[in-house]
PDB file of N, CA and C in Angstrom:
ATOM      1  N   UNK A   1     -12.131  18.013   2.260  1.00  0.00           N
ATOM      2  CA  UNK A   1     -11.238  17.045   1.660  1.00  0.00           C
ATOM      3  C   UNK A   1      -9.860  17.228   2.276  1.00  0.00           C
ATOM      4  N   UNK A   2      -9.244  15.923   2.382  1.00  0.00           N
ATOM      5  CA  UNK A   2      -8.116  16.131   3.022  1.00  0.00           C
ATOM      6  C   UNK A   2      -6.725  15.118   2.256  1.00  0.00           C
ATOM      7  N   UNK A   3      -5.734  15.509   2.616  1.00  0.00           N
ATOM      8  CA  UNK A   3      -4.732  14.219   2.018  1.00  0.00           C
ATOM      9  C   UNK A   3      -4.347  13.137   3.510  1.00  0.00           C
ATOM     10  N   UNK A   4      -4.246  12.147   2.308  1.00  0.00           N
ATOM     11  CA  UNK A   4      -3.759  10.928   3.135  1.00  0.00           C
ATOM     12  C   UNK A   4      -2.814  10.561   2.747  1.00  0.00           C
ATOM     13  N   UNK A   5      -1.997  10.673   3.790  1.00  0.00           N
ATOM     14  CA  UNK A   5      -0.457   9.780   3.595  1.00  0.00           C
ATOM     15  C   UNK A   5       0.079   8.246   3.848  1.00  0.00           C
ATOM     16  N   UNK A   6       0.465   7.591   2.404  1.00  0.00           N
ATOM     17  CA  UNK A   6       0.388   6.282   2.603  1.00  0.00           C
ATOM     18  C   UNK A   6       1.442   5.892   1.724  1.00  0.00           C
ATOM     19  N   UNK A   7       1.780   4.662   2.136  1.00  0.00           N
ATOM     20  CA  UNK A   7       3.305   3.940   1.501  1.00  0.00           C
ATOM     21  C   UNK A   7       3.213   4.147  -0.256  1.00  0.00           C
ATOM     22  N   UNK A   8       4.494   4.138  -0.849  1.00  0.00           N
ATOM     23  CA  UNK A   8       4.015   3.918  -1.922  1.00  0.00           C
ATOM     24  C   UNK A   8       3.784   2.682  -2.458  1.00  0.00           C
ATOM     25  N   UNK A   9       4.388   1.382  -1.455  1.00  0.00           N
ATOM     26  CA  UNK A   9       3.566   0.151  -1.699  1.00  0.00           C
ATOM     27  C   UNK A   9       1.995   0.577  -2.470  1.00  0.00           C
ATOM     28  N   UNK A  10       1.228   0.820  -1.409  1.00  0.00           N
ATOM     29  CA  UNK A  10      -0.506   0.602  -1.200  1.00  0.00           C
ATOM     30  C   UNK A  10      -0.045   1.654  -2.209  1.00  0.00           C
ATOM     31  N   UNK A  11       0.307   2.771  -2.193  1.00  0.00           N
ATOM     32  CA  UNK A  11      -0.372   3.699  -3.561  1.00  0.00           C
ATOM     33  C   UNK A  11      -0.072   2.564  -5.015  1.00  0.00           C
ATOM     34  N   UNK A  12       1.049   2.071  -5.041  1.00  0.00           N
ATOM     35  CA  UNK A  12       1.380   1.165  -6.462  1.00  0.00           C
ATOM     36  C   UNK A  12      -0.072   0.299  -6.511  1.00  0.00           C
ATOM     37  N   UNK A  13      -0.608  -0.232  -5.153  1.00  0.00           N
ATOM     38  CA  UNK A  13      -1.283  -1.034  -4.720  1.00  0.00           C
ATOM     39  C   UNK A  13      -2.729  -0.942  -5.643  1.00  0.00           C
ATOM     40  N   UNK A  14      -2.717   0.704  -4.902  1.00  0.00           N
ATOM     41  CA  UNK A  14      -4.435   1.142  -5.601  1.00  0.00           C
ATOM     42  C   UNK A  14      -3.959   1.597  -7.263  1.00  0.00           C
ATOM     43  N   UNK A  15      -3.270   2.250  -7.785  1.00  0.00           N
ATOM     44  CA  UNK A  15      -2.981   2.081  -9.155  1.00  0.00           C
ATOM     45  C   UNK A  15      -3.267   1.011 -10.004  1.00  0.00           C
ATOM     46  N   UNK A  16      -2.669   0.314  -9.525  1.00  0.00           N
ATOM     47  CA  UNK A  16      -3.332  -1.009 -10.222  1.00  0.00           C
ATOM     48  C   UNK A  16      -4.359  -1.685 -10.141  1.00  0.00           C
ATOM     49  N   UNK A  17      -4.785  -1.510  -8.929  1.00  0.00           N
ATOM     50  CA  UNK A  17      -6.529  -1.782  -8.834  1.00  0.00           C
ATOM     51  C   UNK A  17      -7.278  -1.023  -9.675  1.00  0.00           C
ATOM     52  N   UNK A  18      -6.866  -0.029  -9.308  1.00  0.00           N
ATOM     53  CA  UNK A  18      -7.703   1.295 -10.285  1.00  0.00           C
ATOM     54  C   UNK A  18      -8.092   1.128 -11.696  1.00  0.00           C
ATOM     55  N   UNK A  19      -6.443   0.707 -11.901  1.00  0.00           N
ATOM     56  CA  UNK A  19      -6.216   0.842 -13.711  1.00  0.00           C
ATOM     57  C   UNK A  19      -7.147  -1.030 -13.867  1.00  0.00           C
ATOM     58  N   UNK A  20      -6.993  -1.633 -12.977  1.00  0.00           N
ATOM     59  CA  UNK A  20      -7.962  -3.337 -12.622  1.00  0.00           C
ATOM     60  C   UNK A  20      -9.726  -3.117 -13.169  1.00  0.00           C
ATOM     61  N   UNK A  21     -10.016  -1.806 -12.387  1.00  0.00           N
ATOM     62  CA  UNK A  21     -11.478  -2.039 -12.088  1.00  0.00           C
ATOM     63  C   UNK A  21     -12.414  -0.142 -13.063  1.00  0.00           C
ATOM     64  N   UNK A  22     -11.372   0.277 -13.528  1.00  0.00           N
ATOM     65  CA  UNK A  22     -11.738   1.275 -14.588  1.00  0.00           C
ATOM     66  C   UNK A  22     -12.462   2.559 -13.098  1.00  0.00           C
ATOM     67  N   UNK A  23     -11.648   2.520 -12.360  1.00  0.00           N
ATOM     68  CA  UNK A  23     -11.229   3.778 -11.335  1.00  0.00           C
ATOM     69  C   UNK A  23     -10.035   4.595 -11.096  1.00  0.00           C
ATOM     70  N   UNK A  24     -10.662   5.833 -10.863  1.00  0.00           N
ATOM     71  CA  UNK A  24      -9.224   7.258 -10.810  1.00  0.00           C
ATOM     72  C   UNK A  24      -8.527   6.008  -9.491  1.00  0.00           C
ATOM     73  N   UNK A  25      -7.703   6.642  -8.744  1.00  0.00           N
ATOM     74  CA  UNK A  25      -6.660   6.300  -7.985  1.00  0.00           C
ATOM     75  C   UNK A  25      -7.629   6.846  -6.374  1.00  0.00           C
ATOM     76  N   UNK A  26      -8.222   7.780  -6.626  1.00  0.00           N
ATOM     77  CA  UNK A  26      -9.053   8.384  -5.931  1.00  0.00           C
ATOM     78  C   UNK A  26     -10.415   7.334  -5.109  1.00  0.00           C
ATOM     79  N   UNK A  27     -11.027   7.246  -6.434  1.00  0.00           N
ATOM     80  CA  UNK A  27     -11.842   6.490  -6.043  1.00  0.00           C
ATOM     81  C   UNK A  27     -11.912   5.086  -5.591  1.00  0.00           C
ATOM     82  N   UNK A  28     -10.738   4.201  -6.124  1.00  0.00           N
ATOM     83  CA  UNK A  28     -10.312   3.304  -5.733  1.00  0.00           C
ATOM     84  C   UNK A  28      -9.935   3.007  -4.484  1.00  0.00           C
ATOM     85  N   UNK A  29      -9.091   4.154  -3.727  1.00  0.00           N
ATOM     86  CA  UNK A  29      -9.299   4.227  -2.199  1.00  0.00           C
ATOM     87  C   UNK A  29     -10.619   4.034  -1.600  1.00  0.00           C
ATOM     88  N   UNK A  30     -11.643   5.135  -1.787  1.00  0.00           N
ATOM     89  CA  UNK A  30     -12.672   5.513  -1.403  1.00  0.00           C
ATOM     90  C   UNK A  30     -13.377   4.165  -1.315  1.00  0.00           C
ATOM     91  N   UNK A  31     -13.599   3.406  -2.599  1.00  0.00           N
ATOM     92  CA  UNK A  31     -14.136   2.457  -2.296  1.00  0.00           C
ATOM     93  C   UNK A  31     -13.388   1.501  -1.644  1.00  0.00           C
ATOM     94  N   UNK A  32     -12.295   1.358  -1.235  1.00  0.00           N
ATOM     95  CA  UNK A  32     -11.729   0.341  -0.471  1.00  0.00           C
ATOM     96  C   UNK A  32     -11.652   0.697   1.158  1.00  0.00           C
ATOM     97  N   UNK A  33     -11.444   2.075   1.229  1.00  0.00           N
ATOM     98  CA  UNK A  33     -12.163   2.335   2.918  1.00  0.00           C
ATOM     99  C   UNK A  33     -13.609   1.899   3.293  1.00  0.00           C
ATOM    100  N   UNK A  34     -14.594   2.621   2.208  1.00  0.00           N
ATOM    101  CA  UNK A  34     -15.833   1.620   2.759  1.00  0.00           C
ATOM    102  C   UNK A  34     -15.487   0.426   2.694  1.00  0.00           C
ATOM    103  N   UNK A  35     -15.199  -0.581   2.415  1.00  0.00           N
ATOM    104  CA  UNK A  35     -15.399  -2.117   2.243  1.00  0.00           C
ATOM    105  C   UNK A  35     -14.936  -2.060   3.705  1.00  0.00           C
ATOM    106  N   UNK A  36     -13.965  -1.466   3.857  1.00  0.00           N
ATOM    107  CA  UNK A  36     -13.040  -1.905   4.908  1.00  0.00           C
ATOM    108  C   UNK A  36     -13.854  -1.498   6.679  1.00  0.00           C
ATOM    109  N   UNK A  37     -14.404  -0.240   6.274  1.00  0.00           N
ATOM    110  CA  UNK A  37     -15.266   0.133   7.403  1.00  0.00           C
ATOM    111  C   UNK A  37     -16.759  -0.540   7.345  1.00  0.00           C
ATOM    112  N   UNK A  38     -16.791  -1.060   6.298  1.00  0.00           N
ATOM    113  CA  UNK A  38     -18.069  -1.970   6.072  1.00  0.00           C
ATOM    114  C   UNK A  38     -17.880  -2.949   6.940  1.00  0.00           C
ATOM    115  N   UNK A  39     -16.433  -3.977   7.123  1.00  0.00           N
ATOM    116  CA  UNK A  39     -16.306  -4.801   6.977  1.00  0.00           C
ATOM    117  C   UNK A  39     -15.984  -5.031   8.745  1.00  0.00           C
ATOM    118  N   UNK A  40     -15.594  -4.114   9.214  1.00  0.00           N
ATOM    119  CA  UNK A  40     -15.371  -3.289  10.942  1.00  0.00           C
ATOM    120  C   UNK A  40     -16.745  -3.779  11.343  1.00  0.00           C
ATOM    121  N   UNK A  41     -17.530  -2.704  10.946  1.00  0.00           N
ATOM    122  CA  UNK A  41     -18.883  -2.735  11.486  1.00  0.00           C
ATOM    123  C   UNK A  41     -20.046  -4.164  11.513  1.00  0.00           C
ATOM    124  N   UNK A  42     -19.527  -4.497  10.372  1.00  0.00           N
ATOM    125  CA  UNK A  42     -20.542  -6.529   9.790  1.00  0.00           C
ATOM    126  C   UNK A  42     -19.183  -7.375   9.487  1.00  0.00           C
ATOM    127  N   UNK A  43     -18.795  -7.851  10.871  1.00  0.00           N
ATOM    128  CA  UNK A  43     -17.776  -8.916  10.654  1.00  0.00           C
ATOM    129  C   UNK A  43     -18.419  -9.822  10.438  1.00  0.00           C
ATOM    130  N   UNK A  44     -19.370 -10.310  10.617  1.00  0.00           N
ATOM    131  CA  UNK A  44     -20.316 -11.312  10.119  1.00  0.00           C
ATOM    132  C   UNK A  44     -20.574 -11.648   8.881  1.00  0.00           C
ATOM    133  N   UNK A  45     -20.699 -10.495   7.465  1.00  0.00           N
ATOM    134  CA  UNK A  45     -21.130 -10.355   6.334  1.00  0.00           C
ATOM    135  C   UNK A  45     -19.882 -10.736   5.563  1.00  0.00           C
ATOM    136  N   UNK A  46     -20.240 -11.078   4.683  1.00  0.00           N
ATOM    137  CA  UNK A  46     -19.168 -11.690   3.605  1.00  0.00           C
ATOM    138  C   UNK A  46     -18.864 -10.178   2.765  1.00  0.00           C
ATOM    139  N   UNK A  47     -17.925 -10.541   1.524  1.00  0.00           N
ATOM    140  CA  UNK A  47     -17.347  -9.242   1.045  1.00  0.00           C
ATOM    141  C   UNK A  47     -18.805  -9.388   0.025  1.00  0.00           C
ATOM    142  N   UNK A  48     -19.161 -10.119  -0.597  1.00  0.00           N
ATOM    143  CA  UNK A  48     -20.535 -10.147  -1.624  1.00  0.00           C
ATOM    144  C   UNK A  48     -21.812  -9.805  -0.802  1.00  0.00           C
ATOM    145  N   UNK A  49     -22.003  -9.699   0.609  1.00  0.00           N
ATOM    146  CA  UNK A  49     -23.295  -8.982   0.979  1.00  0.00           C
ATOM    147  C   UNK A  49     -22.539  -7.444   1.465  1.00  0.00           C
ATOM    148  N   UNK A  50     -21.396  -7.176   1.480  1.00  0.00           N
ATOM    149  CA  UNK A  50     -21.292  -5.426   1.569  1.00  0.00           C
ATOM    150  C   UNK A  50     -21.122  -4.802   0.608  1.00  0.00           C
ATOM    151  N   UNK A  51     -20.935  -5.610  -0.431  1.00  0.00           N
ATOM    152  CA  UNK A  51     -21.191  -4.815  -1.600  1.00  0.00           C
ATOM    153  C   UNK A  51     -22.327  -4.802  -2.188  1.00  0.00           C
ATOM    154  N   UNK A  52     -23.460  -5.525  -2.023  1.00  0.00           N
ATOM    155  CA  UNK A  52     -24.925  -5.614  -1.928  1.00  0.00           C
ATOM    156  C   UNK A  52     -25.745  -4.246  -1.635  1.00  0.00           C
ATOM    157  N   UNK A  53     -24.837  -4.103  -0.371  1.00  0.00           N
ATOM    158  CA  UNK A  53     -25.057  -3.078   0.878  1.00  0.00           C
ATOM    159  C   UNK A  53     -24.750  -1.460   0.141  1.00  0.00           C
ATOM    160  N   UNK A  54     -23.960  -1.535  -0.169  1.00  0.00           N
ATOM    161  CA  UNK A  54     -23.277  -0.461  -0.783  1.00  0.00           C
ATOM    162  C   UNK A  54     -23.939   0.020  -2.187  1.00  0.00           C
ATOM    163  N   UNK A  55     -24.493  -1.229  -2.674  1.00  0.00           N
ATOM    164  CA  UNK A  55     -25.531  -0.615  -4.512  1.00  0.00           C
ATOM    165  C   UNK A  55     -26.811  -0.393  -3.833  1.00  0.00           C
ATOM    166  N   UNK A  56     -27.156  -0.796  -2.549  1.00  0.00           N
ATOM    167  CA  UNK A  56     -28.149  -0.511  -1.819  1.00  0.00           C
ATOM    168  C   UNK A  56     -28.412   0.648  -1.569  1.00  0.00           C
ATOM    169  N   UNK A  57     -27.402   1.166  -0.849  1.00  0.00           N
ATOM    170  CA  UNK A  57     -26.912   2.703  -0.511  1.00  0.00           C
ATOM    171  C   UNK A  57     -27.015   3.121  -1.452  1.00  0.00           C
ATOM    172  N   UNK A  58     -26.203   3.335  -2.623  1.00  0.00           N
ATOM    173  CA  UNK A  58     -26.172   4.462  -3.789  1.00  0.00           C
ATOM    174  C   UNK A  58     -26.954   4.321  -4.415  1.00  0.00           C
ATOM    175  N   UNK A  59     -27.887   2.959  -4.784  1.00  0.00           N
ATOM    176  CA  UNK A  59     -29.201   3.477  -5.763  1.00  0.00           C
ATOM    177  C   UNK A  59     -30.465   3.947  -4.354  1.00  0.00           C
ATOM    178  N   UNK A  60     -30.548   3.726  -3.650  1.00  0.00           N
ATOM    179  CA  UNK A  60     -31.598   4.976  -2.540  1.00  0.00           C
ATOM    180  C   UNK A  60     -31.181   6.513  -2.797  1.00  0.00           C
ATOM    181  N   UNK A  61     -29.000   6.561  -2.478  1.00  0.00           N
ATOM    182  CA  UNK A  61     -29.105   7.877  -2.917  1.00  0.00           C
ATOM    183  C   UNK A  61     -29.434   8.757  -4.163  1.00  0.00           C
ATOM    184  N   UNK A  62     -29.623   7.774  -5.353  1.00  0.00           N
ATOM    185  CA  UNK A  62     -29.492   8.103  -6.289  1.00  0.00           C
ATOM    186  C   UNK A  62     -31.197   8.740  -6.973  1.00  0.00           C
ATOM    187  N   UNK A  63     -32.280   7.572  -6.150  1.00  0.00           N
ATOM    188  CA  UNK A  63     -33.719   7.512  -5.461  1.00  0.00           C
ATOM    189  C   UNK A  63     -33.269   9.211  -5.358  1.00  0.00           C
ATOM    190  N   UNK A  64     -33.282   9.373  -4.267  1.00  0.00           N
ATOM    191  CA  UNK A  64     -33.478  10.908  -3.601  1.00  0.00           C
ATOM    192  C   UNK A  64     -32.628  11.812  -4.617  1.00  0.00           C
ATOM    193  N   UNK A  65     -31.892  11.578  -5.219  1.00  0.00           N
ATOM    194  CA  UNK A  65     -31.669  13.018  -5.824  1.00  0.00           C
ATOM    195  C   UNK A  65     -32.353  13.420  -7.121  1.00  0.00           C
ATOM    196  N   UNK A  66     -33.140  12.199  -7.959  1.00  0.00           N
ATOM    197  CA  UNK A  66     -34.223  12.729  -8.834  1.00  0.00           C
ATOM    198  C   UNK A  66     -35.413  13.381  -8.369  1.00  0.00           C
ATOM    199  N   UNK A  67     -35.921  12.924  -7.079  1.00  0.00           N
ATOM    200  CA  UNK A  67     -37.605  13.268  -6.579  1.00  0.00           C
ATOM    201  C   UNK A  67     -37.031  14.627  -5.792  1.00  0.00           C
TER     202      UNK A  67
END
């Protein structure tokens, strides 16, 4: 784990998203880098199929950590 240094614009930014979408400040980043590196990789895909993509991902991981 590491720190990231960023305006306090975007930090006010994710605060309020956070306190928006019932996320730490933490995670609210986290999920906004994936979208964003989602979004790098499938410029093609709309923001509603990478987040598709992403409950895709975590219920498989979620698959593998019961079995």
């Amino acid at each position: 784990m590491g720190i990231v240094k960023i305006s306090d614009e975007l930090h006010e930014d994710l605060r309020l998203a956070a306190t928006a979408m019932s996320r730490s400040i933490n995670a609210q980043a986290e999920f906004w880098i994936r979208i964003g590196m989602l979004s790098e990789l499938h410029p093609e895909q709309t923001y509603q199929q990478l987040l598709r993509k992403l409950l895709r991902e975590n219920a498989t991981n979620l698959q593998e950590m019961v079995q």
